[in-house]
N, C-alpha and C. Protein backbone atom coordinates (compact mmCIF):
# COMPACT_ATOMS: atom_id res chain seq x y z
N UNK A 1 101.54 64.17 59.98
CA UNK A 1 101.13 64.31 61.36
C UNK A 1 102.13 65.14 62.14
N UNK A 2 103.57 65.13 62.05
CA UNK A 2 104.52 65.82 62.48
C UNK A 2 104.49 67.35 62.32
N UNK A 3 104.02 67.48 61.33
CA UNK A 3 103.92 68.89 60.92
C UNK A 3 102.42 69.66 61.57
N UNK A 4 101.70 68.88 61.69
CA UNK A 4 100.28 69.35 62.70
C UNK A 4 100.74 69.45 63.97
N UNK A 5 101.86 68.17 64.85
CA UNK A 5 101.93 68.68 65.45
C UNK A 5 103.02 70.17 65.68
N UNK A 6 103.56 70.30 64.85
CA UNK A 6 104.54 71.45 64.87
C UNK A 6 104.24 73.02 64.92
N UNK A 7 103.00 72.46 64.44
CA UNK A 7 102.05 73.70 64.01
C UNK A 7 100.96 74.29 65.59
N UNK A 8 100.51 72.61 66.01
CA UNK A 8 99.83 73.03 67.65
C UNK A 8 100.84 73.72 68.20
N UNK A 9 101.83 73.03 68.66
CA UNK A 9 102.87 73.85 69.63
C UNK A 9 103.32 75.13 69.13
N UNK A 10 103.59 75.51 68.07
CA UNK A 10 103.78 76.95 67.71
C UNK A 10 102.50 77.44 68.54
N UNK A 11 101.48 77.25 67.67
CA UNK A 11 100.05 78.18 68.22
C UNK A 11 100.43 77.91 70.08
N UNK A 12 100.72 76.90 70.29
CA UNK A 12 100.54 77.25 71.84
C UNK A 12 101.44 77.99 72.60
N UNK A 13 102.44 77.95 71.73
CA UNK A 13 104.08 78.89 72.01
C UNK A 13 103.66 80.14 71.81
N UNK A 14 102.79 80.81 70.93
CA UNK A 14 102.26 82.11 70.43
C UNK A 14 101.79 82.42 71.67
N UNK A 15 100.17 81.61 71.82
CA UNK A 15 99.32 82.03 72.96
C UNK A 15 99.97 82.47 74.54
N UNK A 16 100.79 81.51 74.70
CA UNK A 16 101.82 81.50 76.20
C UNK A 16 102.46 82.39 76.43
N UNK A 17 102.82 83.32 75.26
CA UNK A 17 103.85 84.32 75.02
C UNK A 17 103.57 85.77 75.16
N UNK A 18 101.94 85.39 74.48
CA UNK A 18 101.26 86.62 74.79
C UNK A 18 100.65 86.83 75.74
N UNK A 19 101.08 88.73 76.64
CA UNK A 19 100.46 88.93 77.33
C UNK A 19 98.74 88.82 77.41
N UNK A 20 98.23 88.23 78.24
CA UNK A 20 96.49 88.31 77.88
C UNK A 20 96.29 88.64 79.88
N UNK A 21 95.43 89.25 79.70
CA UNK A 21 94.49 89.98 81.00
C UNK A 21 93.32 90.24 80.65
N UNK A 22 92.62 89.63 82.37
CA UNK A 22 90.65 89.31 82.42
C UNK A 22 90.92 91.03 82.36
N UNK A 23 91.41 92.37 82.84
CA UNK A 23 90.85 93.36 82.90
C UNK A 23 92.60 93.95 82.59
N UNK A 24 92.50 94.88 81.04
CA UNK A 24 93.83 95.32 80.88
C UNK A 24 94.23 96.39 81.80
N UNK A 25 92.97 97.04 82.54
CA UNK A 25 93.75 98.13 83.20
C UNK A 25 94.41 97.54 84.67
N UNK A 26 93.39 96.81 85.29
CA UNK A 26 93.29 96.78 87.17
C UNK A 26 94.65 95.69 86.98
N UNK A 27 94.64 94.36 86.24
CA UNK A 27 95.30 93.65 86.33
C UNK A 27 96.67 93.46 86.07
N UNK A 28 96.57 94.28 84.84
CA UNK A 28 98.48 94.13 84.39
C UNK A 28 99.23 94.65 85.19
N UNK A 29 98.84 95.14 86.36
CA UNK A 29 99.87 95.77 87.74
C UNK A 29 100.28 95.12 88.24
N UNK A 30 99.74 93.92 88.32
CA UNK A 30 99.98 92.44 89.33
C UNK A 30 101.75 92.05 88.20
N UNK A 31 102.30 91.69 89.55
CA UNK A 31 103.39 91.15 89.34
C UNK A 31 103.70 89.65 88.68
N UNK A 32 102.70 89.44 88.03
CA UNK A 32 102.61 87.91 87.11
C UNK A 32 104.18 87.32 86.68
N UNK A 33 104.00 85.78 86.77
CA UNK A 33 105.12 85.11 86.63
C UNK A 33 104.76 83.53 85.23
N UNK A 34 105.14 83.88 84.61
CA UNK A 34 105.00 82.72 83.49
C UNK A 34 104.68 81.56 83.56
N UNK A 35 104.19 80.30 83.63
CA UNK A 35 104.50 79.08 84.20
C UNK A 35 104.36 77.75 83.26
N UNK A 36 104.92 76.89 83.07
CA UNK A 36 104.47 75.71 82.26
C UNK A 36 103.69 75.24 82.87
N UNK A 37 102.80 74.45 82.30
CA UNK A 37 101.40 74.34 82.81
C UNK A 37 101.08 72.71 81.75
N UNK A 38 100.43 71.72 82.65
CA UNK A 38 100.12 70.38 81.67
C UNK A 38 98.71 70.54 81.06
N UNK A 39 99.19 70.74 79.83
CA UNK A 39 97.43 70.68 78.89
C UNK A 39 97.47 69.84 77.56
N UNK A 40 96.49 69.19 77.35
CA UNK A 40 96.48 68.34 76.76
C UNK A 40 95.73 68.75 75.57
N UNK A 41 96.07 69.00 74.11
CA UNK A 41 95.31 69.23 73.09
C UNK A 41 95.20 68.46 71.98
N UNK A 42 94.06 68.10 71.06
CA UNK A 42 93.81 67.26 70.29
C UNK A 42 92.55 67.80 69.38
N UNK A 43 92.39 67.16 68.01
CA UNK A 43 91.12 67.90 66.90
C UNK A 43 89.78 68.07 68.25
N UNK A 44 89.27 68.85 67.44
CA UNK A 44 87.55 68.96 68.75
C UNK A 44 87.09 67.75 68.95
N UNK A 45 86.71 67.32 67.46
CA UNK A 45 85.91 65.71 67.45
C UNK A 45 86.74 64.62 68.63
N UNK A 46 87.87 64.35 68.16
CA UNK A 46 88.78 63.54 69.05
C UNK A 46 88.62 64.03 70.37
N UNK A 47 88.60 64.92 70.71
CA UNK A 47 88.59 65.66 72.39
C UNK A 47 87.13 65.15 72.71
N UNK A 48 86.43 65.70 72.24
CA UNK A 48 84.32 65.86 72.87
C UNK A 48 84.55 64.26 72.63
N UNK A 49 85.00 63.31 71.96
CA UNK A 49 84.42 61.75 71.72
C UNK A 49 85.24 61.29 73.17
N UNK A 50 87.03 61.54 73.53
CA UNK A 50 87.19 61.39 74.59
C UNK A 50 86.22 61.83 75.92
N UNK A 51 85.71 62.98 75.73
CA UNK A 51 85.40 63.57 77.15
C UNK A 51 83.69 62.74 77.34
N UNK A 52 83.38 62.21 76.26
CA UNK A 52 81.86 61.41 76.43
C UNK A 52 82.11 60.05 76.64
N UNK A 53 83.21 59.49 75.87
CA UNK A 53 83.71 57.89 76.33
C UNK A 53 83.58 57.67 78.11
N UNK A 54 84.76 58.90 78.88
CA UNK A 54 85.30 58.77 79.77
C UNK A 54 84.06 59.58 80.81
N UNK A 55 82.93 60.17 80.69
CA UNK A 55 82.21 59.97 81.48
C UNK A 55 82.09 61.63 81.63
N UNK A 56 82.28 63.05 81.28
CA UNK A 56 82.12 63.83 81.45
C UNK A 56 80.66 64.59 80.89
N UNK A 57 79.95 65.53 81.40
CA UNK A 57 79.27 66.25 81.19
C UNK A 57 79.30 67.83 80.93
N UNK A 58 78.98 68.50 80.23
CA UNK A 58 79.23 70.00 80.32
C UNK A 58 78.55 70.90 81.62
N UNK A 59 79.17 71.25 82.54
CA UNK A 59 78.69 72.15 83.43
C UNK A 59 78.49 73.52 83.19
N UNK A 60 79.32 74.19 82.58
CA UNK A 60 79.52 75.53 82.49
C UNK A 60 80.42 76.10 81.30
N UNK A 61 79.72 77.09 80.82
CA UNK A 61 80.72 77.83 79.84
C UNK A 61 80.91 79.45 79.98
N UNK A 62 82.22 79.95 79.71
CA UNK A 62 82.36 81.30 79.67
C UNK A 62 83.11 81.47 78.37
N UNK A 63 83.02 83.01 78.06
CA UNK A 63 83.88 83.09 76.99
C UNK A 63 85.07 84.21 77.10
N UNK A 64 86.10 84.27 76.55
CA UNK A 64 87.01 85.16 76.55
C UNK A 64 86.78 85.79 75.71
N UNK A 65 87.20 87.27 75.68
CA UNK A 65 86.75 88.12 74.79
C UNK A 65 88.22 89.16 74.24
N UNK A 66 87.91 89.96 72.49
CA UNK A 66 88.79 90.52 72.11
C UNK A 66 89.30 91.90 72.98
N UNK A 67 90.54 91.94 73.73
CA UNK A 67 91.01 93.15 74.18
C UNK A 67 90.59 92.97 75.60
N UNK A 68 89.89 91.91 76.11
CA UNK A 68 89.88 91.38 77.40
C UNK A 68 88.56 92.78 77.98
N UNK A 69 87.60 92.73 76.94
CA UNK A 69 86.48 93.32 77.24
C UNK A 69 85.25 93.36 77.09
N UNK A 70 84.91 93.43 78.15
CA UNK A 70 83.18 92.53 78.03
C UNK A 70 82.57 92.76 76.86
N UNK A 71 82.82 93.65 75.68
CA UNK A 71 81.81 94.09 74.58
C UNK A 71 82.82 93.51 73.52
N UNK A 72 83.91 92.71 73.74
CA UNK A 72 84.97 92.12 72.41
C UNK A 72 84.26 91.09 71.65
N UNK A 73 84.75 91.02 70.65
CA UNK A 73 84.38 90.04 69.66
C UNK A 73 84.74 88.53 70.55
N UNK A 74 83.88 87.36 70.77
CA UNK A 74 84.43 86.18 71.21
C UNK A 74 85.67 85.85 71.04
N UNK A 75 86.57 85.39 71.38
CA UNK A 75 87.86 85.03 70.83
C UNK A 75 88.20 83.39 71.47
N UNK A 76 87.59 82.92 72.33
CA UNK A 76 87.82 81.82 72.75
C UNK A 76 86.45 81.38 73.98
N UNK A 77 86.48 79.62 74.23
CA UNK A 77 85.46 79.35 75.11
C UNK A 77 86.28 78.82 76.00
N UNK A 78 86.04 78.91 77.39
CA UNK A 78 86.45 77.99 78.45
C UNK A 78 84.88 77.05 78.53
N UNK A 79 85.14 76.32 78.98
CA UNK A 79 83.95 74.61 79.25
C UNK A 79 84.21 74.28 80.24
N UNK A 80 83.30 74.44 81.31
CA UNK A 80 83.58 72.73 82.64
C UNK A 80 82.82 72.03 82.24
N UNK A 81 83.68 70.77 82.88
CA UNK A 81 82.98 69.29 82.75
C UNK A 81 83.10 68.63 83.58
N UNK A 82 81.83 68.12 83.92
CA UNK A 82 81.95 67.73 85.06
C UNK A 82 81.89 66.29 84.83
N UNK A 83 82.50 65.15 85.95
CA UNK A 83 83.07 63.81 86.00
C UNK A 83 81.38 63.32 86.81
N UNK A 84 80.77 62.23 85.73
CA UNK A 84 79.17 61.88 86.37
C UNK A 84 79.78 60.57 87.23
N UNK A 85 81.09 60.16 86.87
CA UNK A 85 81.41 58.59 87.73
C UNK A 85 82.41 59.02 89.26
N UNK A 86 82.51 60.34 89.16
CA UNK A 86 83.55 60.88 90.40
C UNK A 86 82.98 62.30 90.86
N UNK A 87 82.48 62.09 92.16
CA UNK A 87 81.96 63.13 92.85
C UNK A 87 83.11 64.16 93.16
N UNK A 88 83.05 65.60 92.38
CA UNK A 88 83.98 66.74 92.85
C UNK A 88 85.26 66.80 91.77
N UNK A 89 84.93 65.94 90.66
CA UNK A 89 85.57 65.84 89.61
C UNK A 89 85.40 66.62 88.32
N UNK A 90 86.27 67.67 88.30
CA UNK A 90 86.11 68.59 87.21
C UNK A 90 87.00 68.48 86.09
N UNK A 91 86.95 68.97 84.72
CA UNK A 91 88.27 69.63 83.68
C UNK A 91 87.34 71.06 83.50
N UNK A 92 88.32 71.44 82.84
CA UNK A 92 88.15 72.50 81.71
C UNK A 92 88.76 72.29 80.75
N UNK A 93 88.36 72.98 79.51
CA UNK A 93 88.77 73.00 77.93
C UNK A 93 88.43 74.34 77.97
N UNK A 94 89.25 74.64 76.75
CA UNK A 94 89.27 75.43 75.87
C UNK A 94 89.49 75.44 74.06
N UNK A 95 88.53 76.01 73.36
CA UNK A 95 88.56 76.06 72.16
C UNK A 95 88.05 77.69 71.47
N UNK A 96 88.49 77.40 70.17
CA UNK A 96 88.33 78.87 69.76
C UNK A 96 86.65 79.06 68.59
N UNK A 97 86.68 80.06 68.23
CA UNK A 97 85.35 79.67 67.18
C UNK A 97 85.96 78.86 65.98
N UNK A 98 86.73 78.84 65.85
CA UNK A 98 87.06 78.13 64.43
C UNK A 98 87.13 76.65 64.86
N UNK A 99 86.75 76.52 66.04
CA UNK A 99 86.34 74.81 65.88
C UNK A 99 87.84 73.66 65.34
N UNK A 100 88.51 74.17 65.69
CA UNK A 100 89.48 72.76 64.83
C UNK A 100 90.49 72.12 65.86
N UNK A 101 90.72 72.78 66.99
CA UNK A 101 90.92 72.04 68.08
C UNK A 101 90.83 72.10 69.55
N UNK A 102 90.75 71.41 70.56
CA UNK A 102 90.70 71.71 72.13
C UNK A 102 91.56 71.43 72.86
N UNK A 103 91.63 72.11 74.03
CA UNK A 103 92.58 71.71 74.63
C UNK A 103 92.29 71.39 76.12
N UNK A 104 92.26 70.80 77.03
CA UNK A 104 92.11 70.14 78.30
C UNK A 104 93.02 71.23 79.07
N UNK A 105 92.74 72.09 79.86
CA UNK A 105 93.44 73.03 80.53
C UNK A 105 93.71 72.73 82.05
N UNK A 106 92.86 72.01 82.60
CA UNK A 106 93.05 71.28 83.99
C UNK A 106 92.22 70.17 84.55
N UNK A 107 92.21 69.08 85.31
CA UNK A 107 91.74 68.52 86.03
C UNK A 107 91.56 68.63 87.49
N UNK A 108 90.73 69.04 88.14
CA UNK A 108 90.89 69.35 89.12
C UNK A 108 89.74 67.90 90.08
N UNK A 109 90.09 68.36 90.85
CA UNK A 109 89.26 67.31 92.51
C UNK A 109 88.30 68.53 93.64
N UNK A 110 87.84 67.75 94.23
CA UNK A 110 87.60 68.05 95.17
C UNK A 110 86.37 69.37 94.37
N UNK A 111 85.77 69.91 94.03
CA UNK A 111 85.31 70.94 93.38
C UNK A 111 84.13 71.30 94.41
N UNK A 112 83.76 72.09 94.23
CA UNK A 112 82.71 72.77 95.50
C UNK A 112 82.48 74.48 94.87
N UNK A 113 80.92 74.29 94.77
CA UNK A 113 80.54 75.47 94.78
C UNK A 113 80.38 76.58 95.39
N UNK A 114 80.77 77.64 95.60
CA UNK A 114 81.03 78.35 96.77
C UNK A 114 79.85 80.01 95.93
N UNK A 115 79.21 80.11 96.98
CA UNK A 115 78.27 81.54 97.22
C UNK A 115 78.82 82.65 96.25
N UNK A 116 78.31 82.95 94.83
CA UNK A 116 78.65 83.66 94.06
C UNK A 116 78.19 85.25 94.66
N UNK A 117 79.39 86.03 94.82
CA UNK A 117 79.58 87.32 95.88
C UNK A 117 77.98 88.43 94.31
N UNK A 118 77.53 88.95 95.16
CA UNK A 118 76.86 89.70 94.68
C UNK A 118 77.50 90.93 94.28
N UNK A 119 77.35 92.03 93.17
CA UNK A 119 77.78 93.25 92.87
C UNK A 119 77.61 94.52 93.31
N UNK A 120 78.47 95.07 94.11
CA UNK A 120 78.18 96.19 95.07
C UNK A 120 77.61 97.43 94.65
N UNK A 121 76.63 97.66 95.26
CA UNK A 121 76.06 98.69 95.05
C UNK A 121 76.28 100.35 95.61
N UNK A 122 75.97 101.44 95.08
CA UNK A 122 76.57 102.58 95.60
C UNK A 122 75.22 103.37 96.30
């Protein structure tokens, strides 16, 4: 078990390390700052059996993509879930296609849908 976990935290030491950007050109200008961040990871099965025990539902999924471009090979899923016993109660996860583990990326409160901005036209 020591050695699995030795092996998550590498992979998560990898991921953290590497630069990744939603858009490689517009974004990597931004003056970004590193941050430790609380996430919680465990096998898929163990994660999805927690997140159905404790009352969550799937709201939403997006996916990240290879080279941070809309036409990349999948490379990872973000998931909301939404809390059915707490009004405005969200997480997210993340997992990859290979299915072998997830990770809980935030809990958030208060959640509210806000007017998805339409795409400007010329």
């Amino acid at each position: 078990m020591g050695k699995l976990i030795k092996i998550i935290c590498g992979l998560f030491f990898i991921l953290c390390c590497t630069n990744l950007y939603a858009d490689p050109k517009s974004m990597a200008g931004y003056p970004w700052i590193k941050q430790q961040m609380p996430i919680w990871c465990g096998p898929l099965e163990v994660v999805n059996q927690a997140l159905k025990k404790e009352g969550y539902v799937e709201v939403e999924i997006a996916f990240g993509r290879d080279k941070a471009v809309p036409e990349g090979e999948i490379v990872y899923a973000v998931i909301t879930y939404a809390s059915i016993d707490t009004e405005g109660h969200i997480l997210r996860t993340m997992e990859t296609p290979a299915q072998q583990e997830k990770c809980i990326l935030n809990m958030l409160f208060n959640y509210k849908v806000v007017e998805t901005p339409t795409p400007k036209t010329n």
